[in-house]
Every structure is written in C-alpha cells, then in structure tokens.
Protein backbone atom coordinates (compact mmCIF):
# COMPACT_ATOMS: atom_id res chain seq x y z
CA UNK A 1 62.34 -26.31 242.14
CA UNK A 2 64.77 -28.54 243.98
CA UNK A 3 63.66 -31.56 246.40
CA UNK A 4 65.84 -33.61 248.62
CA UNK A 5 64.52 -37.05 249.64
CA UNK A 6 64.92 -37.17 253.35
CA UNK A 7 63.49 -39.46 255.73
CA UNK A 8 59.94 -40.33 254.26
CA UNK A 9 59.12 -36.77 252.77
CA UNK A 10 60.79 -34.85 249.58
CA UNK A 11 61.83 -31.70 251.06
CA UNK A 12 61.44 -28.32 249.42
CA UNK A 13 64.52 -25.79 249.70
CA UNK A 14 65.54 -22.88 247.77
CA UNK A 15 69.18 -21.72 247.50
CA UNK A 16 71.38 -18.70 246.42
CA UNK A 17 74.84 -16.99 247.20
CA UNK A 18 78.19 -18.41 247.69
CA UNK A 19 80.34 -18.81 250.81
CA UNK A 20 80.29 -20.58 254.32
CA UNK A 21 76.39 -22.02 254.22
CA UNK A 22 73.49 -20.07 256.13
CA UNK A 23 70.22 -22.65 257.09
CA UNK A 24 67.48 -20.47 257.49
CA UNK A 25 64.72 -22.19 259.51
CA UNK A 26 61.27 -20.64 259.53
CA UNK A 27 58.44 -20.42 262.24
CA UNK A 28 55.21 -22.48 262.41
CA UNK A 29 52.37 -21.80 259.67
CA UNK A 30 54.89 -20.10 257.53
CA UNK A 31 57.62 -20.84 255.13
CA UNK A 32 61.20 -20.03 253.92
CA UNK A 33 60.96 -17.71 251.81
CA UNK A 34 58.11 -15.46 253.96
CA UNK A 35 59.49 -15.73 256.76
CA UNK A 36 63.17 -14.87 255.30
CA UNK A 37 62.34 -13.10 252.72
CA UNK A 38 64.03 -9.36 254.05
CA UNK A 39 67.12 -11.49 254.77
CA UNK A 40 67.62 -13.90 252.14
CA UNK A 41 69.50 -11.18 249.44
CA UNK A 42 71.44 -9.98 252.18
CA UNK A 43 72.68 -13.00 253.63
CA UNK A 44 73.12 -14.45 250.19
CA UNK A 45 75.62 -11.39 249.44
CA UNK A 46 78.40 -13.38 251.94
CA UNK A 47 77.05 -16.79 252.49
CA UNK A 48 75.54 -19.93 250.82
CA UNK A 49 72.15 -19.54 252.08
CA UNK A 50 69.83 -22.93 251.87
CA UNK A 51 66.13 -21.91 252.99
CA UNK A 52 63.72 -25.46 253.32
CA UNK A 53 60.19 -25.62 253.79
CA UNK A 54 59.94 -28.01 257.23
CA UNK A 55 58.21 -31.08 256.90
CA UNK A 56 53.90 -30.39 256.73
CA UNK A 57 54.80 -26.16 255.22
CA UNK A 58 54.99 -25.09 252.60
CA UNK A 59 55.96 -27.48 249.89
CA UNK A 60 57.20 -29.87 251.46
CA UNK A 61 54.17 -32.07 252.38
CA UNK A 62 53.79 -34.75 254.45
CA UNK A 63 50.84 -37.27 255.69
CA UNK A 64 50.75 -37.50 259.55
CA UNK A 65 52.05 -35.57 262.18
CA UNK A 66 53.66 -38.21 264.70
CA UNK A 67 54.40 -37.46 268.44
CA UNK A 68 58.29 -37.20 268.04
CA UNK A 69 57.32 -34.18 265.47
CA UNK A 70 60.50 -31.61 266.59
CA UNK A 71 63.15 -34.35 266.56
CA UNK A 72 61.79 -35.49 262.85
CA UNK A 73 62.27 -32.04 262.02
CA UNK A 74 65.96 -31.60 263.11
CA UNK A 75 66.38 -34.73 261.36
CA UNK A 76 65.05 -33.97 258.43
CA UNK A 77 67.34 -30.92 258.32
CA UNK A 78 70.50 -33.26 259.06
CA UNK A 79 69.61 -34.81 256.17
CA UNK A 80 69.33 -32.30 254.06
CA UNK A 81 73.03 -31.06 255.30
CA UNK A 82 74.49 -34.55 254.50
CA UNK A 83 72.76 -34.90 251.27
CA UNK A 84 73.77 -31.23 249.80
CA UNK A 85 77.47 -31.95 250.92
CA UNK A 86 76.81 -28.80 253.20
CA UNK A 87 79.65 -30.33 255.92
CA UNK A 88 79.52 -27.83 259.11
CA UNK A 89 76.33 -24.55 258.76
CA UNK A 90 75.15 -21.91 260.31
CA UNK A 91 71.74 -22.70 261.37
CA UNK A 92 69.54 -19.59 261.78
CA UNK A 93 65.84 -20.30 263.27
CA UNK A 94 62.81 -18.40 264.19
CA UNK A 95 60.55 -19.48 266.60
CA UNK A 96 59.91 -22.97 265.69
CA UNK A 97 62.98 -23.37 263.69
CA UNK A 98 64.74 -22.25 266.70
CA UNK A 99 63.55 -25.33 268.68
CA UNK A 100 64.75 -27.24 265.47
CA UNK A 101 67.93 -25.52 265.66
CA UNK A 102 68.44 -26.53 268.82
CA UNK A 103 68.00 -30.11 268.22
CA UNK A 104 70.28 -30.53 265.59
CA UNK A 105 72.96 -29.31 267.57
CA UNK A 106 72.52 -31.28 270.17
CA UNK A 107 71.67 -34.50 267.91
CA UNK A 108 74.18 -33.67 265.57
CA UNK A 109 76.86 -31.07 267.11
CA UNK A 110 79.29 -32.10 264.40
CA UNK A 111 77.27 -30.46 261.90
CA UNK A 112 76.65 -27.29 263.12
CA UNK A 113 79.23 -24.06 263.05
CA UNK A 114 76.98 -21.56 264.88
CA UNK A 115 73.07 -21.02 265.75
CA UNK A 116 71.09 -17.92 265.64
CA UNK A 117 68.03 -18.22 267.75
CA UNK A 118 65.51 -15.72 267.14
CA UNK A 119 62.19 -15.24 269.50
CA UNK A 120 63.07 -19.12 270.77
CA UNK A 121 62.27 -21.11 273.76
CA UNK A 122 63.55 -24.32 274.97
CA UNK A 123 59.78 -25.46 276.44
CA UNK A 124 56.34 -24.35 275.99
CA UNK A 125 54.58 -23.73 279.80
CA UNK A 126 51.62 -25.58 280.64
CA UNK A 127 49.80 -21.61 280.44
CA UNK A 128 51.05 -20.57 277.81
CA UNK A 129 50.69 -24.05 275.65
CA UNK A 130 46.72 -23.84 276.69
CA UNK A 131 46.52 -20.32 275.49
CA UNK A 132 48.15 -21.67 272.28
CA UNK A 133 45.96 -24.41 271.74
CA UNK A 134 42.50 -22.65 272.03
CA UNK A 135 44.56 -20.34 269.53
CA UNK A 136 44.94 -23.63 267.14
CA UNK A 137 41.37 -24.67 267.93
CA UNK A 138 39.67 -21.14 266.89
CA UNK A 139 41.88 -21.60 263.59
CA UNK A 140 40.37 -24.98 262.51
CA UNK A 141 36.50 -23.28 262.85
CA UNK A 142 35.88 -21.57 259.42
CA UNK A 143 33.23 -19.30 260.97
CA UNK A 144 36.60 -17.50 263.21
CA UNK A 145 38.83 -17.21 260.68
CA UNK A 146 39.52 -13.69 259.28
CA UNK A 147 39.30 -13.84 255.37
CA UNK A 148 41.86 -12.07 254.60
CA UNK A 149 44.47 -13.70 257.14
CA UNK A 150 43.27 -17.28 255.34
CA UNK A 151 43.79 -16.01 252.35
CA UNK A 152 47.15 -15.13 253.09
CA UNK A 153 47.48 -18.75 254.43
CA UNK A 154 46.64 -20.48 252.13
CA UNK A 155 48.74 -18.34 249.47
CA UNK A 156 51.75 -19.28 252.09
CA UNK A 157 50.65 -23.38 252.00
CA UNK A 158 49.29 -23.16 248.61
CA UNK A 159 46.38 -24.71 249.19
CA UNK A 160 44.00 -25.10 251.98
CA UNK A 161 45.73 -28.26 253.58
CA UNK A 162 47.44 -25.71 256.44
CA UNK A 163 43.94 -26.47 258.31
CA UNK A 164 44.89 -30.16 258.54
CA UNK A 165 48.41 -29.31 260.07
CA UNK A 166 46.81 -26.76 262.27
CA UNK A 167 44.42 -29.47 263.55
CA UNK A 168 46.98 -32.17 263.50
CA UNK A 169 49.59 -29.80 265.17
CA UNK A 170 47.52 -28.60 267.80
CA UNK A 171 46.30 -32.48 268.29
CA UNK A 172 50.01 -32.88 269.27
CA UNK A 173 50.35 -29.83 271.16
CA UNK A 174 47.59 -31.30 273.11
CA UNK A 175 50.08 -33.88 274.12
CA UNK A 176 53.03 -31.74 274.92
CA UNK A 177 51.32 -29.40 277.17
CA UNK A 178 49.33 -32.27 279.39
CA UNK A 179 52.32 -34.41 279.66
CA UNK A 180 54.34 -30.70 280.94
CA UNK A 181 55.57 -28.82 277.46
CA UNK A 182 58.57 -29.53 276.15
CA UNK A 183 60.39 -30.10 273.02
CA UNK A 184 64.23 -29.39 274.20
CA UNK A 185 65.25 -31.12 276.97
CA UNK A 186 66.13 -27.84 278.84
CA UNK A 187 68.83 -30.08 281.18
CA UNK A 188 70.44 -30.75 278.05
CA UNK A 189 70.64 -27.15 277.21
CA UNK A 190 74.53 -26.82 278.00
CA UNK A 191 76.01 -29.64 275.70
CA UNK A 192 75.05 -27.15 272.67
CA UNK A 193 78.97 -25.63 272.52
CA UNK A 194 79.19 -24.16 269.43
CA UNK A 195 78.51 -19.84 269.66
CA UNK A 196 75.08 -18.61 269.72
CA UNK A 197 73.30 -15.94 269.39
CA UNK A 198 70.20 -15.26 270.50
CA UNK A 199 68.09 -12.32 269.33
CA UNK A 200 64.23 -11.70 271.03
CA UNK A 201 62.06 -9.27 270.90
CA UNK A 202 60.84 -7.29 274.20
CA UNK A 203 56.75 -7.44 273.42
CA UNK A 204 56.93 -10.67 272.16
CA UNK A 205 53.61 -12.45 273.44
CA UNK A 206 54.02 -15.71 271.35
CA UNK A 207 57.25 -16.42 272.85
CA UNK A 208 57.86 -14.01 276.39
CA UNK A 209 61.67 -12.97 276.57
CA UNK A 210 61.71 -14.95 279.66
CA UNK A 211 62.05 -18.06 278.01
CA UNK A 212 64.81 -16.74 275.34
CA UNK A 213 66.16 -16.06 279.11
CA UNK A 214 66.68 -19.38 280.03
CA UNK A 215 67.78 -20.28 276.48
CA UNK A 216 70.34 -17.77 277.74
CA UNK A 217 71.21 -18.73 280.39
CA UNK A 218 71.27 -22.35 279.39
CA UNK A 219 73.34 -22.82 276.55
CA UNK A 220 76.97 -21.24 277.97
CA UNK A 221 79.10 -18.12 276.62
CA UNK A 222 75.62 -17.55 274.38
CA UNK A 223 75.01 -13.64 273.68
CA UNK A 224 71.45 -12.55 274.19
CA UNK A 225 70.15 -8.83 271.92
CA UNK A 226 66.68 -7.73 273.05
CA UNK A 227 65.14 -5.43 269.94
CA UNK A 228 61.83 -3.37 270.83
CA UNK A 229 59.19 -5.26 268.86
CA UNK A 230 57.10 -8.25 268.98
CA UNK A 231 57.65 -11.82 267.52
CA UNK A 232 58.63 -11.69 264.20
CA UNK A 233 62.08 -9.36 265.09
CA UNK A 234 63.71 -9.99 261.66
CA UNK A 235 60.98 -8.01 259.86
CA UNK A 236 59.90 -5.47 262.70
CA UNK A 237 63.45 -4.67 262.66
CA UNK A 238 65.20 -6.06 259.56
CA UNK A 239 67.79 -3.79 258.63
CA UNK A 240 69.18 -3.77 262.57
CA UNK A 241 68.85 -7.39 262.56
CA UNK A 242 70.84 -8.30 259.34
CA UNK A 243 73.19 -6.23 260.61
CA UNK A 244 73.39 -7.71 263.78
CA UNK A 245 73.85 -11.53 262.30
CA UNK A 246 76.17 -10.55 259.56
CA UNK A 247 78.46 -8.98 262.24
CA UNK A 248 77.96 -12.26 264.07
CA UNK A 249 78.62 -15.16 261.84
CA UNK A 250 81.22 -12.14 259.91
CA UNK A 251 83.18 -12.43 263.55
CA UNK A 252 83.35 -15.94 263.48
CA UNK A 253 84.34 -16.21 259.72
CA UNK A 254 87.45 -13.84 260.30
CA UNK A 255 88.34 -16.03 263.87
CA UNK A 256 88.25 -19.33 261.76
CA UNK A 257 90.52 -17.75 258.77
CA UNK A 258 92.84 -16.54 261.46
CA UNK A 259 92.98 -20.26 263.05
CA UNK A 260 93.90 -21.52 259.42
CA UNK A 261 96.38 -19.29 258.63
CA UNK A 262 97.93 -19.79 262.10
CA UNK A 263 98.46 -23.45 261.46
C-alpha cells in the first residue's frame, strides 16, 4: 500500500494504468476508491490514474483539523504531484475534491493540464452551510445515526475515527459559515485558465446547480453538462459520465499531440 510523506501526514494513494496522469479527488466522508470506484478501470484503460485518500479519510490520517483545512488539502495534493514525478495532471474532483481542485490550480496553475469539476461550488451560503452543520451535528449523536449507514462508514474510514473528523469538520464549518462561507475565493475564479469541465447534477440538494453556475460562469471558456440525478453524478450516471470525461480529456490529448507534431 503506497504512502507519500507530504506536509505533516503520510498520504494514502492507489494507482493503475498508463498514459497522461488522471488525479481523482473524492468528496467529504468518503474515499478514493468508493467514490471512484465505477471510473477507476475505465479511466485506467487510457490514463495514469493516481486516486489519494485526502488528509483526515480514509487512510490517510491526520491529528487536527486546522482553519486553513482546503488550502492544506490542495497542498497536500501538490505534493503528492511533485513527489510522484507526475509533472502537469488532470485533476478530476467531486464535491469536496472539486473545491481542492480548484485550489491547486490556482495555487499551482503550472501543475495542472485540465480540471473536471463534478457537483462543485466555489462557496458554501450562509443557508445552506447552517443546514449542513445541524447535518454534521445529528452525525456526531450515536442515538441519530442509522446503523447501517455507520456501518458503512466506518467500513469506508476503517474504524470509527470518521466521528472525530465529522465533529472536527463541522467545528470548522462553524467558522466558515459565520465568518460568510467560503473556501475559493470566487473573485479569483477567472485566473484558473487551463480547460474545464464541469459536470452537475440537476436534483442535487448537497450542492444546488446554481452554484456549479457560477463556477461556470466564473472560470472562462469552462463547459458546463447538467445530468438528471442528484449528487453523486458519476455513479447515478456512470456509464454517460465516463463517457463524457474520456471524450473530454481524449479531445485535449489529440489537440496537444497535434501541437507537438506541428512544431
């Protein structure tokens, strides 16, 4: 099982399949490989797909949970780029490792080739970040958690410690949403100039296509597909959606061998 010493933390990732390299970012309270696990053979058919468990999932542990929690995560994954010898990736990221994505391409733009934003945002609202943290407080009483959905958690975290990040996440949440939400500066939004697509699903409630909107409309020349489903699009419609993203980051493969050859 590999780790990668970045930062402070060793850093779990898995990786298969040769090629241009695929970063597959997963969402909060999940991992890698569940979260990517109906794309992962696919991908890894064309592409040298590296799947990490982000800091606090997963395997990849860690102690606290500091204020500056989304920018230690994009830098954790810059890291991990440098250290593998990745040069320029594809970052795909879902929900969470959206917000990531975003960061490390506007932290480190020289690093990234393309982004593929699924069910992302650029800000959590004050309304919807309260909703979301009476959904984080609920999780930390044992008396309101379904048995079989911890369970499933803790098979995800292997072990029990996901209450602590819930606690510790929604602690920081706490923060975000009192001082206005907020994890990508949403100004910044058009310095992120490599292509991006960004895929969302219609009756997503955790993350309203409104704010993949602004995403949108933010980050220039990006390419917004709506699927009919809810939050997690690449499993409510995975065969549509590797299709999609193959045909995506296939496009840009084909423009960058013509550029070569041209030269």
């Amino acid at each position: 099982m590999p780790y990668a010493r970045v930062n402070d933390i060793d850093l779990y990732y898995e990786t298969c399949g040769q090629g241009e390299p695929l970063v597959l970012l997963h969402g909060f309270s999940g991992t890698g490989r569940a979260h990517w696990h109906l794309q992962i053979p696919a991908f890894a058919e064309r592409y040298q797909v590296v799947v990490p468990d982000l800091r606090g999932h997963g395997k990849s542990k860690c102690q606290t949970v500091p204020p500056d929690y989304w920018e230690l995560l994009a830098s954790d994954i810059a890291a991990l780029i440098g250290q593998l010898g990745l040069g320029q990736v594809h970052i795909c990221g879902f929900s969470l490792g959206s917000v990531v994505a975003q960061l490390v391409a506007l932290d480190h733009p020289d690093l990234v080739r393309s982004l593929v934003l699924v069910s992302t945002a650029a800000h959590v609202p004050v309304k919807e970040g309260q909703g979301l943290l009476a959904f984080f407080e609920s999780l930390t009483r044992p008396d309101e958690i379904d048995a079989a959905w911890k369970e499933s958690l803790i098979e995800l975290h292997g072990d029990p410690d996901w209450r602590w990040l819930l606690k510790n996440y929604g602690l920081m949440a706490v923060t975000r949403v009192r001082s206005g939400g907020g994890e990508v500066p949403r100004h910044r939004l058009d310095e992120i100039a490599c292509p991006t697509l960004i895929v969302q699903g219609q009756r997503d409630r955790m993350n309203p296509p409104e704010l993949a909107e602004v995403v949108h409309q933010g980050i220039h020349g990006s390419e917004l597909v709506m699927f009919p489903c809810g939050h997690i699009v690449q499993e409510a419609e995975a065969e549509e959606f590797n299709r999609l993203v193959l045909g995506f980051l296939d496009g840009l493969s084909q423009k960058r061998e013509g550029h070569l050859y041209s030269e």
